[in-house]
Protein backbone atom coordinates (compact mmCIF):
# COMPACT_ATOMS: atom_id res chain seq x y z
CA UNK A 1 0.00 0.00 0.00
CA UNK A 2 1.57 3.17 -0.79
CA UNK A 3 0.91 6.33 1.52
CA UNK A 4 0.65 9.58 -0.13
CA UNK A 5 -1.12 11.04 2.56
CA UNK A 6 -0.09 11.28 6.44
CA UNK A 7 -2.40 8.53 8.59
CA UNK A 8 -3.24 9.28 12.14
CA UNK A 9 -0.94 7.26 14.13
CA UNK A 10 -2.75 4.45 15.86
CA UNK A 11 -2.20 4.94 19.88
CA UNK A 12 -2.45 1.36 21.61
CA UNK A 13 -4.39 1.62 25.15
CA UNK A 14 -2.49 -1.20 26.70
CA UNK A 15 0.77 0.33 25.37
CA UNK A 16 0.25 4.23 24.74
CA UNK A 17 3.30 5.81 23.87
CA UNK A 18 4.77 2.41 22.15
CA UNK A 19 4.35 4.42 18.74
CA UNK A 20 5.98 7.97 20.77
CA UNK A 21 8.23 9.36 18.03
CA UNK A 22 8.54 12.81 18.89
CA UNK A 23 9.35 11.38 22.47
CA UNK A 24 6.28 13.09 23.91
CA UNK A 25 6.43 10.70 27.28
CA UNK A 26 8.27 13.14 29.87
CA UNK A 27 5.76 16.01 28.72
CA UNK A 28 2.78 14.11 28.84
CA UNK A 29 3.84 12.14 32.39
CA UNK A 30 4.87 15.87 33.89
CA UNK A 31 1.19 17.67 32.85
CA UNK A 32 -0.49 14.99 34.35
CA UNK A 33 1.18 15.62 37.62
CA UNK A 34 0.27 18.83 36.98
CA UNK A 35 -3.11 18.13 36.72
CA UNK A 36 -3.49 16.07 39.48
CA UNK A 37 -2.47 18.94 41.76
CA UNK A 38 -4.56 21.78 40.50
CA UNK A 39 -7.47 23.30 41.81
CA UNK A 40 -10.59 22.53 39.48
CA UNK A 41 -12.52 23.52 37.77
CA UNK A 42 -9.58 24.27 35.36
CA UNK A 43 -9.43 24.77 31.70
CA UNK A 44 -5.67 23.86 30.11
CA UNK A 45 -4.47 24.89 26.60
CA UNK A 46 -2.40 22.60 24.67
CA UNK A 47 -0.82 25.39 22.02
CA UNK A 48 1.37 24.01 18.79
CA UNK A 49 0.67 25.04 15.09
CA UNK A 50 -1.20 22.29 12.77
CA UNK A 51 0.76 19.57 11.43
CA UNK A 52 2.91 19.16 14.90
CA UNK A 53 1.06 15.85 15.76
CA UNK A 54 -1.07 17.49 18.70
CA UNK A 55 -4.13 14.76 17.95
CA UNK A 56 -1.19 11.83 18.80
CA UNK A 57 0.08 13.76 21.95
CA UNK A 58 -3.75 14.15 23.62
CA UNK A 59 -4.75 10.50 22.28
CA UNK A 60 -1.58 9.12 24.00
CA UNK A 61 -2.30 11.14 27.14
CA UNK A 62 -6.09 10.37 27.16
CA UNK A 63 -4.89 6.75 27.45
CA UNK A 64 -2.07 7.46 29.89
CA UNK A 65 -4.39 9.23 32.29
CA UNK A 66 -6.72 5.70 32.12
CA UNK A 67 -3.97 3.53 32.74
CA UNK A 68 -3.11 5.54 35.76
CA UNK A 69 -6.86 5.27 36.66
CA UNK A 70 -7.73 9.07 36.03
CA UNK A 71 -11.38 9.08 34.24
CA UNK A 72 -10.78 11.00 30.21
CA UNK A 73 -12.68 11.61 27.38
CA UNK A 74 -11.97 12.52 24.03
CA UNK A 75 -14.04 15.17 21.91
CA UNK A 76 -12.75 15.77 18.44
CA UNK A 77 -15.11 19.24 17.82
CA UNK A 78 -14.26 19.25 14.43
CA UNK A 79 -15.99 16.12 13.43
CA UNK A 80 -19.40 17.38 14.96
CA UNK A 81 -19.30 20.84 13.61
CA UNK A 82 -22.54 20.25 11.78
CA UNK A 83 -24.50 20.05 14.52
CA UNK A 84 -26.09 23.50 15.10
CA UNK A 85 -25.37 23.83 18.49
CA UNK A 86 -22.44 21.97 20.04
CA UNK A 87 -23.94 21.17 23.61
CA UNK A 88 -25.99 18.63 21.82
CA UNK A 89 -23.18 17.34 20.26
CA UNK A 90 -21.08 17.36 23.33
CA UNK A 91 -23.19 15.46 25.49
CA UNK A 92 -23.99 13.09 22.95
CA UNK A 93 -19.80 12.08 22.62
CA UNK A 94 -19.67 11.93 26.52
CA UNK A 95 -22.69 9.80 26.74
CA UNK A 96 -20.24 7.25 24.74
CA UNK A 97 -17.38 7.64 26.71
CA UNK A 98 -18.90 7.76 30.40
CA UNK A 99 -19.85 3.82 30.23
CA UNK A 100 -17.04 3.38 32.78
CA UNK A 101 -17.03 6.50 34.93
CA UNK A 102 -20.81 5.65 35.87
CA UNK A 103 -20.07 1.66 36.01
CA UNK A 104 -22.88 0.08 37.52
CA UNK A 105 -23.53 2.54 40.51
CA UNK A 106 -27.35 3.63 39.60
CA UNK A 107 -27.35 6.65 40.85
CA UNK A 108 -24.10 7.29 38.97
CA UNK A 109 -26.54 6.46 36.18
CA UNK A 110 -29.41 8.66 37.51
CA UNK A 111 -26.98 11.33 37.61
CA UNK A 112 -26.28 11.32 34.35
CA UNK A 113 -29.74 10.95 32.80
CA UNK A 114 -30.51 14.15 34.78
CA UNK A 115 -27.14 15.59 33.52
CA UNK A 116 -28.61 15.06 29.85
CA UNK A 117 -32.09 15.95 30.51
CA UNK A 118 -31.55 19.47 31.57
CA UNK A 119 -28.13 19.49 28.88
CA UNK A 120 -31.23 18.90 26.58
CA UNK A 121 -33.33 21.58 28.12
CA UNK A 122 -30.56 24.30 27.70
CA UNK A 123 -29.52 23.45 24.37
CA UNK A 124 -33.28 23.49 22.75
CA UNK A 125 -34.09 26.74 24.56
CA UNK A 126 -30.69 28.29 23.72
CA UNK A 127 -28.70 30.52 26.08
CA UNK A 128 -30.20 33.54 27.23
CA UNK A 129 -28.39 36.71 27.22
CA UNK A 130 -26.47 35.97 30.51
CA UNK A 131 -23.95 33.85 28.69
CA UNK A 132 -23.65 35.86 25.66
CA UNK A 133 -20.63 37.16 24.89
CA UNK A 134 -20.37 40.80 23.20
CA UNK A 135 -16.98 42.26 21.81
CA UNK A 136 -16.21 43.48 24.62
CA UNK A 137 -15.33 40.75 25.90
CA UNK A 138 -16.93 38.05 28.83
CA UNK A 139 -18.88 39.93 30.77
CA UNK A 140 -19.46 39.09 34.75
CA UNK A 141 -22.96 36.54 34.91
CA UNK A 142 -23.61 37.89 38.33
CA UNK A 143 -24.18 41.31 36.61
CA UNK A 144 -25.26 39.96 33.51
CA UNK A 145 -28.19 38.02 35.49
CA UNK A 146 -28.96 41.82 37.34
CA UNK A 147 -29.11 43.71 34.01
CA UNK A 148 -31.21 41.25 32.35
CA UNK A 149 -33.85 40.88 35.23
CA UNK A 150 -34.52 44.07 35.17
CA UNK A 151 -34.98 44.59 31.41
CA UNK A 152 -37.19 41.30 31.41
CA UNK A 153 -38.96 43.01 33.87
CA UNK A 154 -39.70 46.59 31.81
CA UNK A 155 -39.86 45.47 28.44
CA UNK A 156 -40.05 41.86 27.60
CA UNK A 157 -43.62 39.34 27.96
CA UNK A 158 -44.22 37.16 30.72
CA UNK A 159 -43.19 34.35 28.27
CA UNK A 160 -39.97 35.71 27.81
CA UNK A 161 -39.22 36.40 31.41
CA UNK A 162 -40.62 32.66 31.98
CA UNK A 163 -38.41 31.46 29.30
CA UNK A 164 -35.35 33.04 30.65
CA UNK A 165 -35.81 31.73 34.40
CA UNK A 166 -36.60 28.72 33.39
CA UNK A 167 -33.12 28.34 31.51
CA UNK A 168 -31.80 30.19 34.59
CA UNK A 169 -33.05 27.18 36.55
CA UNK A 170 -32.21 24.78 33.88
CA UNK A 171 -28.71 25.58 34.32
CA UNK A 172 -28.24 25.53 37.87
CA UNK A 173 -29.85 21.88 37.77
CA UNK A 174 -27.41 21.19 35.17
CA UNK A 175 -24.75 22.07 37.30
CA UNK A 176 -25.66 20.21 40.28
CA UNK A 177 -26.42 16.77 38.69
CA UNK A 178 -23.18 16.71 37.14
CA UNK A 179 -21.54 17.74 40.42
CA UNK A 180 -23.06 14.94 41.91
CA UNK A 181 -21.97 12.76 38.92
CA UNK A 182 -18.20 13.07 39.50
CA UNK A 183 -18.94 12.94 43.36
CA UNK A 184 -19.73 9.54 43.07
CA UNK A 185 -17.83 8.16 40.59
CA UNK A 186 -14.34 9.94 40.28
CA UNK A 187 -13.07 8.53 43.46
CA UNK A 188 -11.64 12.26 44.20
CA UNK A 189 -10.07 12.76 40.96
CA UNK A 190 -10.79 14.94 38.18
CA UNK A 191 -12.21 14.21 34.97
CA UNK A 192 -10.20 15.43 32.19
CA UNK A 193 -12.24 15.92 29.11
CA UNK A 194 -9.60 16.65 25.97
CA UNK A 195 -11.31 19.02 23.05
CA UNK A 196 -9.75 18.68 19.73
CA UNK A 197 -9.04 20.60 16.34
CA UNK A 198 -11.15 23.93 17.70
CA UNK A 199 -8.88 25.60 15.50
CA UNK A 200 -10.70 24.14 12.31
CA UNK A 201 -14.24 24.55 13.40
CA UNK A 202 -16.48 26.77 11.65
CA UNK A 203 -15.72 30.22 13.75
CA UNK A 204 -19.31 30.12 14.94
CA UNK A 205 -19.25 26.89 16.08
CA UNK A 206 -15.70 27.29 17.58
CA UNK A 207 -16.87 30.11 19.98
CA UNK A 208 -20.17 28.56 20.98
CA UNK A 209 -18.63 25.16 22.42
CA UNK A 210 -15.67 28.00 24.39
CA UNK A 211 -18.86 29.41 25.65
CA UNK A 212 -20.57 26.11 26.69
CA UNK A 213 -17.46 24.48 28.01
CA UNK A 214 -17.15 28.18 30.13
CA UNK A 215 -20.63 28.18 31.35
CA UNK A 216 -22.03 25.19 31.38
CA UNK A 217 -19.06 23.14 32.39
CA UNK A 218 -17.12 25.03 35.68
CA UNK A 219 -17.92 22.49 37.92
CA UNK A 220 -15.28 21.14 40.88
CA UNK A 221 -13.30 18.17 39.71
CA UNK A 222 -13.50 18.96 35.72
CA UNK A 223 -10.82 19.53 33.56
CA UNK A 224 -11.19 20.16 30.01
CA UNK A 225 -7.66 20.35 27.88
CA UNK A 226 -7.98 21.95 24.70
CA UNK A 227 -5.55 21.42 21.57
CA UNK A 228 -5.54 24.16 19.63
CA UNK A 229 -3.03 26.15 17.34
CA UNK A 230 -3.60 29.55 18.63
CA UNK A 231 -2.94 31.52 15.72
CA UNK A 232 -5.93 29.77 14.05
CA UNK A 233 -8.19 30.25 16.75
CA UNK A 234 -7.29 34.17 17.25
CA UNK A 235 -8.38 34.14 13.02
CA UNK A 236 -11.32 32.55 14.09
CA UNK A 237 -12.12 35.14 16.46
CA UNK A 238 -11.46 38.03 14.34
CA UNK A 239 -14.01 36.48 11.45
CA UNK A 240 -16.73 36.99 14.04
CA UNK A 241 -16.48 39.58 16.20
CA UNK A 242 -14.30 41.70 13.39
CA UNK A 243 -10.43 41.88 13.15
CA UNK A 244 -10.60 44.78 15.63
CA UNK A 245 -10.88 42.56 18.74
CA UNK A 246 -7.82 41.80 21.26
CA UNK A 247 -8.35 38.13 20.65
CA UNK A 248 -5.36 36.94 22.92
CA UNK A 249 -7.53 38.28 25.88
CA UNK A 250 -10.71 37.14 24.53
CA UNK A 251 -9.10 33.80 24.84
CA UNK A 252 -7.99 34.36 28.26
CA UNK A 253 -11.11 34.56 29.45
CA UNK A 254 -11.98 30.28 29.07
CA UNK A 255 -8.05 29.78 29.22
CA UNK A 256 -6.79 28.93 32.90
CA UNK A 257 -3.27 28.33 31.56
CA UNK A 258 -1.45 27.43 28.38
CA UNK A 259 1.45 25.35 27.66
CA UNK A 260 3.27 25.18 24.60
CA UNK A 261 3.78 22.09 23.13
CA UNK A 262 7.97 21.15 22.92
CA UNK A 263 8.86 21.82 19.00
CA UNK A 264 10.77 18.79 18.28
CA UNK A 265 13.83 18.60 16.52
CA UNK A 266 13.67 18.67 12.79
CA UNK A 267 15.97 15.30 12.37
CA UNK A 268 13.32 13.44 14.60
CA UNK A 269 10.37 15.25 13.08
CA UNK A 270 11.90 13.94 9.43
CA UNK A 271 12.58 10.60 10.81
CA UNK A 272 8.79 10.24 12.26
CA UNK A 273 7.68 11.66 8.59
CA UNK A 274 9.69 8.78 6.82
CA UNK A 275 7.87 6.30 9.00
CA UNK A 276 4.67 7.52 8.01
CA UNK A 277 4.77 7.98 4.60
CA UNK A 278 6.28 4.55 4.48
CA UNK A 279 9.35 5.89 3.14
CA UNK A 280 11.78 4.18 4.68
CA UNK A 281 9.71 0.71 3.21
CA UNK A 282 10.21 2.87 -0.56
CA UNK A 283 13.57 2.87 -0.32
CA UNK A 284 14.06 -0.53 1.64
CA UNK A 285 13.32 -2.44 -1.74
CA UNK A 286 15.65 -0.74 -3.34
CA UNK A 287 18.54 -1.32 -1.70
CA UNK A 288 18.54 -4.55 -3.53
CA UNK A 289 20.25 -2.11 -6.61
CA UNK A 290 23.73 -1.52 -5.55
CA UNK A 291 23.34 2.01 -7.24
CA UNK A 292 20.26 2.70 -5.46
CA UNK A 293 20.65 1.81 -1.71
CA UNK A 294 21.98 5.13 -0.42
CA UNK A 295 19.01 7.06 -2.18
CA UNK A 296 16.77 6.89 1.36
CA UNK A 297 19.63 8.12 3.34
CA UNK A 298 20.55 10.36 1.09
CA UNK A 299 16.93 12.33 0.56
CA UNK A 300 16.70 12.23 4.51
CA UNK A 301 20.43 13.81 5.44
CA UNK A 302 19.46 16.41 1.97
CA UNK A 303 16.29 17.10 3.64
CA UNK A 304 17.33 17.70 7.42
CA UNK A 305 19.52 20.53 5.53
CA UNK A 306 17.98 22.25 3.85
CA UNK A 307 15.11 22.34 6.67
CA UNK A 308 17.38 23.43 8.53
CA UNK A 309 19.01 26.27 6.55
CA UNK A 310 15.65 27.40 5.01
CA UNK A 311 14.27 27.54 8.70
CA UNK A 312 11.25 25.64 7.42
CA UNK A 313 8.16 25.43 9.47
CA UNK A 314 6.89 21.87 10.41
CA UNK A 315 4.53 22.08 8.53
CA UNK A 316 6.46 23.41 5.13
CA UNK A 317 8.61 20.01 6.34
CA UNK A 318 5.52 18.14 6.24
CA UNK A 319 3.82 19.62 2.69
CA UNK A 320 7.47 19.82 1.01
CA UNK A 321 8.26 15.91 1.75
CA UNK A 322 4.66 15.08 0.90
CA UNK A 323 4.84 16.30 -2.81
CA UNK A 324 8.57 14.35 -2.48
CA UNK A 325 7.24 11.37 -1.61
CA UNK A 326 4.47 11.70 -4.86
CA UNK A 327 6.83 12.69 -7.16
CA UNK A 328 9.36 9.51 -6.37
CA UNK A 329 6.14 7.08 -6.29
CA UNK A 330 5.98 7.84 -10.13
CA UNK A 331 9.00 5.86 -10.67
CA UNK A 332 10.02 1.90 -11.46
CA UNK A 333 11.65 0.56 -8.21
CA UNK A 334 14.57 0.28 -10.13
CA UNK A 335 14.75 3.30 -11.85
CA UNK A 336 17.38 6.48 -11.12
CA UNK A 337 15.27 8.85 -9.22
CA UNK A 338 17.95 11.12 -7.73
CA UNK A 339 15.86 11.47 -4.54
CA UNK A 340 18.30 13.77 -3.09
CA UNK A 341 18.44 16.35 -6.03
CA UNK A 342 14.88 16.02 -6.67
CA UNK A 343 14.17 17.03 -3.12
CA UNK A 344 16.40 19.80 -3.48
CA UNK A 345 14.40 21.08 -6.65
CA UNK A 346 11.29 21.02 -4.91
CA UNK A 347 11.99 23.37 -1.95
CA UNK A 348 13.76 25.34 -4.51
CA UNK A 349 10.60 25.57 -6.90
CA UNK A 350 8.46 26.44 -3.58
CA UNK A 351 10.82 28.96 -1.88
CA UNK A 352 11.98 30.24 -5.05
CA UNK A 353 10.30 29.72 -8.40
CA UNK A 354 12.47 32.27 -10.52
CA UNK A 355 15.91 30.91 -9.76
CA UNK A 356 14.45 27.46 -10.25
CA UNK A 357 12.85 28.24 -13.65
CA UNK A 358 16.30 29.84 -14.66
CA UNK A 359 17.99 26.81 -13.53
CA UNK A 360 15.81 24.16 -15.51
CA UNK A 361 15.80 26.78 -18.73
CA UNK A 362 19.20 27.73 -19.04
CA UNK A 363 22.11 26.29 -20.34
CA UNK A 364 24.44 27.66 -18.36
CA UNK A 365 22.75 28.55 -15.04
CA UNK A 366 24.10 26.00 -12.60
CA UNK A 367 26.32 28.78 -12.15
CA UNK A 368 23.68 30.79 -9.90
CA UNK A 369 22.25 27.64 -8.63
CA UNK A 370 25.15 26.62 -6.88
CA UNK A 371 25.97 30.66 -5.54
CA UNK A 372 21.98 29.94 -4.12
CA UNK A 373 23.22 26.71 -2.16
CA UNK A 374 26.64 28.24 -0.90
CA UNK A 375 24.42 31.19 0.52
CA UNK A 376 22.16 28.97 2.21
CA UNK A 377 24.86 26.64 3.69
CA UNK A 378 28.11 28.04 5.31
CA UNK A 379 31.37 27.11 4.11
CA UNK A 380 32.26 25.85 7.63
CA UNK A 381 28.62 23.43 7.22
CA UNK A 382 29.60 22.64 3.42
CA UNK A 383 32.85 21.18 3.86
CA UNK A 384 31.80 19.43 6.75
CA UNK A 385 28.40 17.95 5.42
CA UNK A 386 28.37 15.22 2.19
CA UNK A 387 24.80 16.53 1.24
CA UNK A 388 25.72 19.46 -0.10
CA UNK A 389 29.18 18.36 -2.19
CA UNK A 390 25.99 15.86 -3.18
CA UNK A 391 23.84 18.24 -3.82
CA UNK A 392 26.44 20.51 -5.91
CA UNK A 393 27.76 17.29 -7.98
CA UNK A 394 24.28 16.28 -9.22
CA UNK A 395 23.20 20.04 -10.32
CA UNK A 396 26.48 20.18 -12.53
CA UNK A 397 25.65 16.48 -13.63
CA UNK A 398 21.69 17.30 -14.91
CA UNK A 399 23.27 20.29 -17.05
CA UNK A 400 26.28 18.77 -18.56
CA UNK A 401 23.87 15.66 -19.05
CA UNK A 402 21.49 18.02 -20.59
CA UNK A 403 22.89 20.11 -22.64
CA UNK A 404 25.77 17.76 -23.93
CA UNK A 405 28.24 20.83 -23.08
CA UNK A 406 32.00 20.72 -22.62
CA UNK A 407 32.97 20.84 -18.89
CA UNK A 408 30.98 22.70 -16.49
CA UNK A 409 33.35 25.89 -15.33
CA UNK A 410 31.75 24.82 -11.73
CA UNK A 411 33.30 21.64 -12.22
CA UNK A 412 36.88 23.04 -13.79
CA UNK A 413 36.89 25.42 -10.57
CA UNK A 414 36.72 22.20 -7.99
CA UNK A 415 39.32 20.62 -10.22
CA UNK A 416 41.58 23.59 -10.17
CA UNK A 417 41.18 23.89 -6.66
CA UNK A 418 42.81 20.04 -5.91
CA UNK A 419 45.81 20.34 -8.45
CA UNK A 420 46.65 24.68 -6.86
CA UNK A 421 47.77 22.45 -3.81
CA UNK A 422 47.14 25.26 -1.41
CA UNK A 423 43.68 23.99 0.07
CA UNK A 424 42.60 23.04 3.16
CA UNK A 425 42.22 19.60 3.84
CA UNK A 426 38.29 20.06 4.52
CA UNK A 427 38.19 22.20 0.85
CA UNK A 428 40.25 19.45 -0.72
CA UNK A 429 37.78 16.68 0.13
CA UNK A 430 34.73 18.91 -0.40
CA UNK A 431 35.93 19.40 -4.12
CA UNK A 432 37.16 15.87 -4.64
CA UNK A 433 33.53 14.45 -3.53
CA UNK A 434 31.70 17.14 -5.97
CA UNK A 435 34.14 15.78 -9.00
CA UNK A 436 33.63 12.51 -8.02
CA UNK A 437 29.49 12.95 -7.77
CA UNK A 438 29.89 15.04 -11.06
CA UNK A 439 31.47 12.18 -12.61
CA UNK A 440 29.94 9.45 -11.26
CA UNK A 441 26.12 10.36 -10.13
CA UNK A 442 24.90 7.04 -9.08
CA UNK A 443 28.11 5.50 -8.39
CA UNK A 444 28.93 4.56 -11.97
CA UNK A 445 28.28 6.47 -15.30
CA UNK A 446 24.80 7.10 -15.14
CA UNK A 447 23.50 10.03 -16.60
CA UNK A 448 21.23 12.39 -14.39
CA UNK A 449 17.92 12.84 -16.73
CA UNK A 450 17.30 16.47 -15.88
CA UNK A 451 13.97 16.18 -18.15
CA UNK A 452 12.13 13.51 -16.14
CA UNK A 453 12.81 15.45 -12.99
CA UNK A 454 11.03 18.16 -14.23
CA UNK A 455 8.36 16.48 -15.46
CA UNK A 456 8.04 14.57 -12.14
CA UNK A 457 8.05 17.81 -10.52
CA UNK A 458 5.62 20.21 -12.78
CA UNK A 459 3.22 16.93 -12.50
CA UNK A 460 2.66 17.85 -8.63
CA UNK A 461 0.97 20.87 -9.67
CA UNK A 462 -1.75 18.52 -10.60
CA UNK A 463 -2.55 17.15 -7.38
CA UNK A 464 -4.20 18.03 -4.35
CA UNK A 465 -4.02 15.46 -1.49
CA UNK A 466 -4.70 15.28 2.02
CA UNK A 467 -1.97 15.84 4.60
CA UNK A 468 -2.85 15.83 8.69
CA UNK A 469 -6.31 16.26 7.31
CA UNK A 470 -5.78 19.43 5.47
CA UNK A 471 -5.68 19.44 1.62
CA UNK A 472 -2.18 20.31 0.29
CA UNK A 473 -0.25 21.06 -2.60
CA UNK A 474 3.06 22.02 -3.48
């Protein structure tokens, strides 16, 4: 089966951090502590950008916190965000996930049908204007309840004012049966209830579960975690209440605290993105080749680079690897792919089109393509690092190979450089592994087909494709 498309890594119950490659453990085993020694209600913000694997880190920790006997629930918001109001849809998810917190205890049970009843109650009625939240901000209920008394009491009907103690009421009986629900069946610990992908909600939607989980939820012993990328979120803000609002503090007011998730290291972020594109099985089978089995390290050690000189995001990492990995799944298993170069060619095309169109155009424009690659990589990290004498050799190869030409004057310069006898050691070796590359691309006279890269490449513009859930394209 070939993966084009990044699966959601399967998190085993019995064994939950068994599949841990971003080595999440420590973090997840230290917030727990944390929780366990907070005063509740509390509301905790899990903050990372998308594509950082924040769905693996609560799923892991949803199943930690069982195995350590802690009561958790998982609410993915995104997935019910065509439900019209997201109480309903709340309640609904934590009627599935409550089967053991309640057990066999009936009024555990009796509880919990009360729990739904008046859920049911509030969410048909809809809030009155005491949790309604203006762009000002969250206003205080105690005053909000005051103000809105007194203009039930001048200006609206007796239904109205009926209608809006009755939700009063509604609420407060909310309230206590679900007290009494985690009274008797938490054994004094909290219930952590983990809310997932707010960020890609519909904005609407987004702000009316903030409000439920504010309002309807602050009761002793609940904890509600919520994984968001805050960036997003403050977007989502903006698109309702207008790009005017300070939404940092809007936020604060559901937010208790906020902890940033730990940005891995790009090496171990590349090596979990290998595993789950099923790279590593790609290139496996073609080790078989003698010419081919370095092409997996290769692409990885090219890719770590230039991640790391480009500064790339995660998530350019994740999209720029993605339309990689499609791009060599075009090819024979035993054909010359050039993983490394081809990589290189796609960051270049994404972070700068011009200089790559020159470069695949133009006879003689290796020249600049190289100057582009010394900029982005230090002399001190070039002579030092085989990628980039790699990466060098095979961009004077695909010319020469292209254009039938007489020696490259990149490659004449490396030459000169090893018979002027007044290099370094380090610049000796980094020339004699770009003539040798130049020469010898795949470890014997192969020619680097400059034309099927291309076409391998411009084909990406073609596709869209899923990636974390998120349609991408190069």
């Amino acid at each position: 089966m070939v993966n084009l498309k990044f699966e959601t890594i399967e998190v085993d119950p019995s064994a939950p951090f068994d599949n841990d490659q971003l080595n999440r453990k420590h973090e997840i085993e230290n917030l727990s502590n944390l929780l366990l020694n907070v005063n509740t209600p509390t509301v905790l913000a899990i903050n990372s950008p998308w594509g950082t694997g924040k769905t693996t880190f609560i799923r892991m920790w949803e199943e930690y916190l069982k195995s350590e006997g802690i009561q958790s629930l998982y609410f993915n918001a995104w997935a019910t965000d065509f439900s019209e109001d997201p109480l309903v849809s709340f309640l609904g998810e934590m009627n599935d996930g409550l089967n053991n917190l309640i057990g066999s205890s009936g009024p555990a049970s009796e509880a919990w049908t009360r729990t739904k009843a008046f859920g049911t109650q509030i969410a048909k009625r809809g809030l009155p204007a005491l949790i309604k939240i203006g762009t000002g901000g969250l206003i205080d209920a105690e005053k909000i309840i005051e103000e809105e008394l007194s203009k039930a009491m001048e200006s609206l009907t007796g239904d109205a004012l009926d209608n809006y103690l009755q939700q009063k009421s509604a609420i407060a009986s909310f309230h206590e049966s679900l007290t009494k629900l985690i009274e008797l069946s938490a054994e004094n610990k909290p219930v952590v209830i983990f809310v997932d992908e707010l960020d890609r909600c519909r904005p609407t939607y987004a702000i009316s579960l903030l409000e439920r989980i504010k309002h309807l939820f602050d009761i002793q012993g609940m904890v509600f975690v919520l994984s968001i990328a805050k960036t997003q979120l403050a977007h989502s803000i903006g698109a309702v209440y207008g790009e005017g609002i300070d939404a940092v503090s809007y936020l604060k007011r559901f937010i208790d605290f906020e902890y940033n998730l730990r940005t891995p290291e790009v090496s171990q972020y590349i090596e979990s993105l290998f595993k789950a594109l099923s790279l590593d099985e790609y290139f496996e089978k073609r080790k078989k080749y003698p010419e081919l089995q370095y092409d997996g390290e290769h692409l990885k050690k090219v890719f770590i680079m230039l991640a790391e000189c480009h500064e790339l995001s995660l998530r350019e990492i994740e999209q720029l690897l993605a339309a990689t990995n499609l791009a060599l799944r075009t090819a024979r298993e035993n054909e010359y792919v050039f993983p490394a170069l081809l990589a290189f060619l796609v960051v270049t095309k994404n972070r700068y089109p011009d200089l790559y169109q020159r470069y695949v155009s133009n006879s003689n424009s290796e020249t600049e393509m190289i100057e582009h690659l010394y900029e982005i990589v230090p002399e001190k990290g070039r002579n030092e690092n085989f990628s980039c004498a790699l990466i060098e050799g095979l961009l004077i190869a695909a010319k020469s190979d292209r254009f039938q030409r007489v020696e490259s004057t990149a490659l004449t310069k490396h030459k000169e450089i090893l018979n002027s006898g007044n290099a370094t050691n380090d610049s000796a070796h980094y020339s004699e592994n770009v003539i040798h590359i130049t020469e010898r691309p795949n470890g014997s006279r192969s020619n680097v087909d400059l034309e099927i890269l291309i076409s391998r490449i411009e084909m990406l513009r073609q596709f869209k494709f899923e990636a974390q859930g998120e349609i991408i394209g190069p």
